[in-house]
Protein backbone atom coordinates (compact mmCIF):
# COMPACT_ATOMS: atom_id res chain seq x y z
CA UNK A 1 95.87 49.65 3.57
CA UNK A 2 96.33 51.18 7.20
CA UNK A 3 95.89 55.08 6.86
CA UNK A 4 97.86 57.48 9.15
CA UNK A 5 94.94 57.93 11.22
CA UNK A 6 94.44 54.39 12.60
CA UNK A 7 97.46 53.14 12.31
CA UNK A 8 99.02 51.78 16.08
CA UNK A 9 100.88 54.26 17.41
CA UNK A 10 99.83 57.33 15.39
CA UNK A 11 97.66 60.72 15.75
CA UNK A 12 95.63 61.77 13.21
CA UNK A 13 93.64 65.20 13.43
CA UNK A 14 90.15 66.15 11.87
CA UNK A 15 90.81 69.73 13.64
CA UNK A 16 87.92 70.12 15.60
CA UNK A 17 89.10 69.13 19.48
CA UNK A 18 87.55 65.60 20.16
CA UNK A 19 90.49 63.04 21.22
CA UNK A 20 89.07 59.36 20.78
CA UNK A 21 91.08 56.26 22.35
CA UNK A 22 89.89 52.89 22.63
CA UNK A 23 91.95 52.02 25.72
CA UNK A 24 94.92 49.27 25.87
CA UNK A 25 97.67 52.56 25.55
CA UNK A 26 99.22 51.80 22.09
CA UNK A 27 98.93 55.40 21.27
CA UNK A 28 96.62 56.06 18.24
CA UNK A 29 94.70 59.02 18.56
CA UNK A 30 92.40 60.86 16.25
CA UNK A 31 90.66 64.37 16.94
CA UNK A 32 87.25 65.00 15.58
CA UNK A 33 84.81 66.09 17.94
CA UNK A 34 83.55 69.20 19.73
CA UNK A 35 86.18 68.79 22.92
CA UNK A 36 84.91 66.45 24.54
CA UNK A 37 86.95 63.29 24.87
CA UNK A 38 85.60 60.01 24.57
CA UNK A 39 86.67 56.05 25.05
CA UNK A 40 85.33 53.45 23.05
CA UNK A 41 86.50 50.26 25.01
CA UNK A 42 87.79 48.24 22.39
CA UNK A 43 90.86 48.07 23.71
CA UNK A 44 93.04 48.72 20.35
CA UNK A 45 94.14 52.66 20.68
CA UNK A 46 92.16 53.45 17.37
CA UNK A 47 92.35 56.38 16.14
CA UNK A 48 88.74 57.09 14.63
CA UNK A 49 86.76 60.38 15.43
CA UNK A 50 83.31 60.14 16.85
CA UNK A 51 82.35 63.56 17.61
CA UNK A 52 80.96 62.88 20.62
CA UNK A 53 80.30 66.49 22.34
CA UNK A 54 80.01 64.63 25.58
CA UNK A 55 82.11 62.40 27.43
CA UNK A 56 81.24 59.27 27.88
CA UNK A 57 83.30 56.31 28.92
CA UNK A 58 83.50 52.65 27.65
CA UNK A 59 80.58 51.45 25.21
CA UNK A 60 80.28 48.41 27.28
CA UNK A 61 80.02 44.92 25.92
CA UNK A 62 77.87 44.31 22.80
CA UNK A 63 74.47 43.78 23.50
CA UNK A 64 72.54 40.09 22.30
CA UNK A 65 71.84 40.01 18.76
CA UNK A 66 68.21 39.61 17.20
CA UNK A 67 67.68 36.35 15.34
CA UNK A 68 67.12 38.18 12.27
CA UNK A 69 69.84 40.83 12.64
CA UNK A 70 71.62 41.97 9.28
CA UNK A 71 74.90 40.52 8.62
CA UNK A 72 77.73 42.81 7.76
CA UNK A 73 81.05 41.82 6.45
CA UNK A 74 84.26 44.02 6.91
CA UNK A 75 87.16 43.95 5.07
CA UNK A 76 90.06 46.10 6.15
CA UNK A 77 93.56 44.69 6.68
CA UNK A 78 93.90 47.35 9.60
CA UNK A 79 93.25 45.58 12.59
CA UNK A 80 92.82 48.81 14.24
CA UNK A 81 90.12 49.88 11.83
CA UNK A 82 88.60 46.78 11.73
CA UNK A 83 88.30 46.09 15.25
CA UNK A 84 86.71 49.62 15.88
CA UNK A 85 84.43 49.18 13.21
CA UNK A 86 82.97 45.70 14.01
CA UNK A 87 82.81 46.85 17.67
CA UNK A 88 80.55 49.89 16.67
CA UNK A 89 78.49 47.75 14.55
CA UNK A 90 78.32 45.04 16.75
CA UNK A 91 76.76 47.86 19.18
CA UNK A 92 74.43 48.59 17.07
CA UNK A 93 72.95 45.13 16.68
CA UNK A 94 75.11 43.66 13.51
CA UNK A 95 76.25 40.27 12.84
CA UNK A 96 79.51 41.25 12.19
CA UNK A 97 82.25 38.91 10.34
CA UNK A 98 85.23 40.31 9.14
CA UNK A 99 88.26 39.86 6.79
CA UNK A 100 91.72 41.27 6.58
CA UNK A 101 92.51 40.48 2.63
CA UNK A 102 90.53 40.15 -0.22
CA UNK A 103 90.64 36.06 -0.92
CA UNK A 104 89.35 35.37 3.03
CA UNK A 105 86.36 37.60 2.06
CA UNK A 106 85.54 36.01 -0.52
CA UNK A 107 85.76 32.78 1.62
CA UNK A 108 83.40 34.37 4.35
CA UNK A 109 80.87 35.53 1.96
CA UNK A 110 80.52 32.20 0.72
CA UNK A 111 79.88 30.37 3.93
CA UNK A 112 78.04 33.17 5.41
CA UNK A 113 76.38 35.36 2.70
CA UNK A 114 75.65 39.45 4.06
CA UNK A 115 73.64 41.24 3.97
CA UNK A 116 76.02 44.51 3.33
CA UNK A 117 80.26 44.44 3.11
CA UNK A 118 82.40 47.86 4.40
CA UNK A 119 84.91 47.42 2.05
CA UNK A 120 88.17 49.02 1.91
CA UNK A 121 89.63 49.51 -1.36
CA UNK A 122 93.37 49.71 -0.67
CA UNK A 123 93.58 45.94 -0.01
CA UNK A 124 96.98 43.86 -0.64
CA UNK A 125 96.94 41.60 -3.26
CA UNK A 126 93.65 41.63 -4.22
CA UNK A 127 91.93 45.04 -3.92
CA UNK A 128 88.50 46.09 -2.97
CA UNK A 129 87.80 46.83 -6.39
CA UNK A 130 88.11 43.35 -7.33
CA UNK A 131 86.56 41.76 -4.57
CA UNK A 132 83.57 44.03 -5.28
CA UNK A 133 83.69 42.64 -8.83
CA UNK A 134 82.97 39.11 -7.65
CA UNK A 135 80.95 39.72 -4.83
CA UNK A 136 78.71 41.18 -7.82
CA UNK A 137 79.30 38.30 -10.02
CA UNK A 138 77.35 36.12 -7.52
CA UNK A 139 74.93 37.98 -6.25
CA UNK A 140 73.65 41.62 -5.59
CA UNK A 141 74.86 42.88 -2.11
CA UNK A 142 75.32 46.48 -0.84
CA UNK A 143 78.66 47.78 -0.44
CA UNK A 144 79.67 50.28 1.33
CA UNK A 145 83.25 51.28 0.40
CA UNK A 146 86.50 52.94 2.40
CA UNK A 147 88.67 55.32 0.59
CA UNK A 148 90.96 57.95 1.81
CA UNK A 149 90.97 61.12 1.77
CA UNK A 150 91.92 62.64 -1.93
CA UNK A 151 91.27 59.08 -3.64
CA UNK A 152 88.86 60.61 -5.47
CA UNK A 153 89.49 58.13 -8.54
CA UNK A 154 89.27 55.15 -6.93
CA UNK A 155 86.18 56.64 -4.94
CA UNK A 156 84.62 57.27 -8.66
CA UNK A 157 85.71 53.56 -9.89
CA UNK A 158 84.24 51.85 -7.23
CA UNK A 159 80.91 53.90 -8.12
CA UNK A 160 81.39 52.98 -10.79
CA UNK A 161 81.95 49.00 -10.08
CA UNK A 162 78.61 49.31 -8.41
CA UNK A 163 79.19 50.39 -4.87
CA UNK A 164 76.07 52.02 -3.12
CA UNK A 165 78.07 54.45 -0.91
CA UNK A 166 81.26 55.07 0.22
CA UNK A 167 83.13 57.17 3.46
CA UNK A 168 86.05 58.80 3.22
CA UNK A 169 89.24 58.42 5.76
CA UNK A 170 89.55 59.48 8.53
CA UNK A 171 86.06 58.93 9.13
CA UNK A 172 83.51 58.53 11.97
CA UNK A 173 81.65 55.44 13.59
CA UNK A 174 78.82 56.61 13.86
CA UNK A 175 78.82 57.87 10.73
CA UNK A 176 79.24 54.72 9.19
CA UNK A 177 77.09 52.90 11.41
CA UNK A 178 74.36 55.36 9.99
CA UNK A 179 74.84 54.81 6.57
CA UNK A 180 75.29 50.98 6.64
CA UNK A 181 71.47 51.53 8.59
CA UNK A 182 70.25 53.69 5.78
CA UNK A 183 71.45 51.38 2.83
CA UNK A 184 70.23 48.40 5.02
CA UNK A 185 66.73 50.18 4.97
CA UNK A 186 66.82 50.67 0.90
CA UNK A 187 67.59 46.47 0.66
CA UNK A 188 64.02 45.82 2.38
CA UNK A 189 61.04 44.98 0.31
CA UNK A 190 58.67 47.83 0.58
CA UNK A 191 54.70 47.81 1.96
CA UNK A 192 51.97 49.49 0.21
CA UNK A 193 54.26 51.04 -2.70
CA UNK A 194 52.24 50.47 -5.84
CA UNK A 195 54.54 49.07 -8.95
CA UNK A 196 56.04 51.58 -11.58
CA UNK A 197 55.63 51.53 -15.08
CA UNK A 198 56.83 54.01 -18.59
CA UNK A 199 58.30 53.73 -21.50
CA UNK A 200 58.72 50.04 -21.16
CA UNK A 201 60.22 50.30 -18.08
CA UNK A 202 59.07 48.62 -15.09
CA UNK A 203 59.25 48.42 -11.12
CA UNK A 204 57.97 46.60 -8.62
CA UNK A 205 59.43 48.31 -5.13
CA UNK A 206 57.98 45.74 -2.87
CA UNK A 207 59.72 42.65 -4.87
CA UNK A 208 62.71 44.80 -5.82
CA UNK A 209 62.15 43.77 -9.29
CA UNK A 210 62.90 46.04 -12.24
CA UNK A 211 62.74 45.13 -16.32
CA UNK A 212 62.92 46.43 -19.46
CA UNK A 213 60.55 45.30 -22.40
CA UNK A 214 59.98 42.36 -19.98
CA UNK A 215 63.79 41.51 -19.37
CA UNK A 216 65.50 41.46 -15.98
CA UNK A 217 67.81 44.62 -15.39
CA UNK A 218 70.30 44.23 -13.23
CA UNK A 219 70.41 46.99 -11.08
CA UNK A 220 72.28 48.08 -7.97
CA UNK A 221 70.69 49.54 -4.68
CA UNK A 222 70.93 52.90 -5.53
CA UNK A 223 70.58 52.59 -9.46
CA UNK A 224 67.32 50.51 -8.51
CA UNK A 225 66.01 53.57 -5.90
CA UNK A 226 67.28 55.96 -8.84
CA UNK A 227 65.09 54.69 -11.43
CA UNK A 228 61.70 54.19 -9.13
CA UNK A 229 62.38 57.75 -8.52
CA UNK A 230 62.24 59.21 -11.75
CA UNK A 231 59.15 56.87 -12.62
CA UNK A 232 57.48 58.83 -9.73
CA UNK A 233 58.10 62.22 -11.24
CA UNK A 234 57.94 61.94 -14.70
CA UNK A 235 58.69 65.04 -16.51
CA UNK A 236 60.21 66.88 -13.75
CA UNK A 237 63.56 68.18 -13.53
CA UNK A 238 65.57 67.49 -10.51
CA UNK A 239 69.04 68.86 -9.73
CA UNK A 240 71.63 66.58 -8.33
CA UNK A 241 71.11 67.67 -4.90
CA UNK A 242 67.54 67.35 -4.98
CA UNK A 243 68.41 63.35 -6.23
CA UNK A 244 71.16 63.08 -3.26
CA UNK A 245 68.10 64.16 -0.60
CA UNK A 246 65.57 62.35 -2.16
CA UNK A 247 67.04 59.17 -3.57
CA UNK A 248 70.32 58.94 -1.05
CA UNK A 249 68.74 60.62 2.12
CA UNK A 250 71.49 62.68 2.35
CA UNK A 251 71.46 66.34 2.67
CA UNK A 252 74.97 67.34 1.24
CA UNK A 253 77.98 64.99 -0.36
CA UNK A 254 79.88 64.49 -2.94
CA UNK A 255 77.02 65.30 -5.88
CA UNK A 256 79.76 63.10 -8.42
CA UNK A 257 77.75 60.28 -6.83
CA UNK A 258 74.90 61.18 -8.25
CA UNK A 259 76.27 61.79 -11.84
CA UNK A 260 78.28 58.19 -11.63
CA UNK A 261 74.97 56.56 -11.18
CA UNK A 262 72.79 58.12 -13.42
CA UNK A 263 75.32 57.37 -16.25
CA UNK A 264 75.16 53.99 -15.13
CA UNK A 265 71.43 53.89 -15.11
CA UNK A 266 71.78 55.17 -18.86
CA UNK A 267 73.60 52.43 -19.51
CA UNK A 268 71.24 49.80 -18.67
CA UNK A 269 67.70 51.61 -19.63
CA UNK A 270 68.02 53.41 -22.49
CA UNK A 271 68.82 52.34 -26.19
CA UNK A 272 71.48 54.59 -27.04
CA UNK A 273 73.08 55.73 -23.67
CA UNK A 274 75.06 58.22 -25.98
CA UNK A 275 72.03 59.68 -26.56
CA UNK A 276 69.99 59.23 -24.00
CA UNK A 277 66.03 59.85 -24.53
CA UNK A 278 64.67 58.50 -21.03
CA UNK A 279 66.96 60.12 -18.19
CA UNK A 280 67.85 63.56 -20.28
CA UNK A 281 69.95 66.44 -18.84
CA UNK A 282 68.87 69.25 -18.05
CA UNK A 283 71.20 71.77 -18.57
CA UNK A 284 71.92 74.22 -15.58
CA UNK A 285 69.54 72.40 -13.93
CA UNK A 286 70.15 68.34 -13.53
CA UNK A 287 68.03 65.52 -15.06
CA UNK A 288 64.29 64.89 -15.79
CA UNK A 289 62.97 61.40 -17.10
CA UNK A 290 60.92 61.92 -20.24
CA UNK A 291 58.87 58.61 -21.04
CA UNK A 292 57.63 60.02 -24.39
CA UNK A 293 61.41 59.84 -25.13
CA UNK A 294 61.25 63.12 -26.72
């Protein structure tokens, strides 16, 4: 769905000063910086903030990309969007395929499989929600998921769904770019990290591999870094921020994250998830995983 703020022709405002362009003149402008005013060179007039602080002109053609660079796929039917994204991840040393509707994702992840999909959810016809769905039905892949500003619902069902992150619109870049890097870092098989084992539950961080009683679980990105966590500190009580820094890397966001995913994880370790024994609340405090069960 094309939001106010990258749509051609439009200005959009994050109130802080910075006016981005992207250069061919058709007039979408977004303010998000520190006053400084910066040009991206993509030539669309998109109307993204980057927060720059500095100016600096075009970004300059993308440079070559590594033989074993990750492929992302992004799926926006703004062009605008779209274009500005690829071009920043491109930058940063993506593969970078995109699709404008749901149906011609599915198409690209099937003849190119990523490593990670931006999704927007506001698709026509078929919505991001759905093409999440199947994505998921054959195979595990990251998603990273667009919402705007407010959706808080559909930002909640798509946790739900199994995305691993999400970024609100308007939004930055960079600040996209960074979290497709930091979920791209969670994906890769860990060295040295001994496997995890409790109450029947077991990990293996360098394989990715988690089961339960000896049976494959099924886990998401996050729901997968969620339950190595608590394996590491059993016993201990953790608040929700102290899971967003630890287990996200982040060091403030929406903390409804964290509770979306933990209820998940409930759902697929313990017996009972009504009454969970494993992952238990804390009250006024967060959640501590008990492997007694007690």
């Amino acid at each position: 769905m094309q939001q106010p703020h990258a749509a051609m022709g439009a200005r959009a405002m994050d109130g802080t000063g910075t006016r981005t362009g992207t250069g061919t003149g058709t007039g979408a402008q977004t303010r998000a910086g520190t006053g400084a005013e910066t040009g991206t060179g993509a030539g669309t007039g998109a109307g993204i903030g980057i927060g720059a602080g500095t100016e600096t002109g075009a970004a300059g053609p993308t440079p070559p990309v590594a033989p074993d660079a990750a492929r992302v796929l992004v799926v926006d039917d703004d062009p605008t969007v779209a274009e500005v994204v690829a071009g920043y991840l491109g930058r940063a040393g993506f593969v970078v395929d995109r699709a404008d509707d749901g149906p011609t994702a599915l198409t690209r992840a099937a003849a190119h499989w990523p490593d990670l999909v931006v999704l927007d959810l506001m698709l026509p016809g078929m919505d991001g929600l759905e093409v999440c769905r199947r994505l998921r039905e054959r195979a595990p892949v990251p998603v990273v998921i667009l919402t705007a500003r407010g959706d808080e619902d559909d930002r909640i069902l798509g946790l739900e769904i199994g995305a691993d992150d999400y970024v609100t619109k308007p939004f930055s870049p960079r600040e996209l770019v960074l979290r497709v890097g930091s979920v791209l870092r969670r994906t890769r098989p860990g060295t040295g990290t001994r496997p995890l084992a409790a109450a029947g539950l077991a990990v293996d961080p360098a394989a990715r591999r988690a089961t339960k009683n000896g049976g494959e679980l099924a886990l998401t990105l996050r729901e997968f870094d969620l339950l190595a966590f608590f394996l590491r500190h059993p016993g201990q009580a953790y608040s929700r921020e102290d899971l967003m820094r630890e287990v996200w890397g982040w060091d403030f966001g929406d903390l409804s994250t964290v509770t979306v995913h933990v209820r998940r994880l409930r759902g697929k370790v313990e017996d009972d998830p009504a009454r969970p024994r494993l992952i238990q609340t804390v009250w006024g405090v967060g959640y501590r995983f008990e492997p007694a069960g007690e």
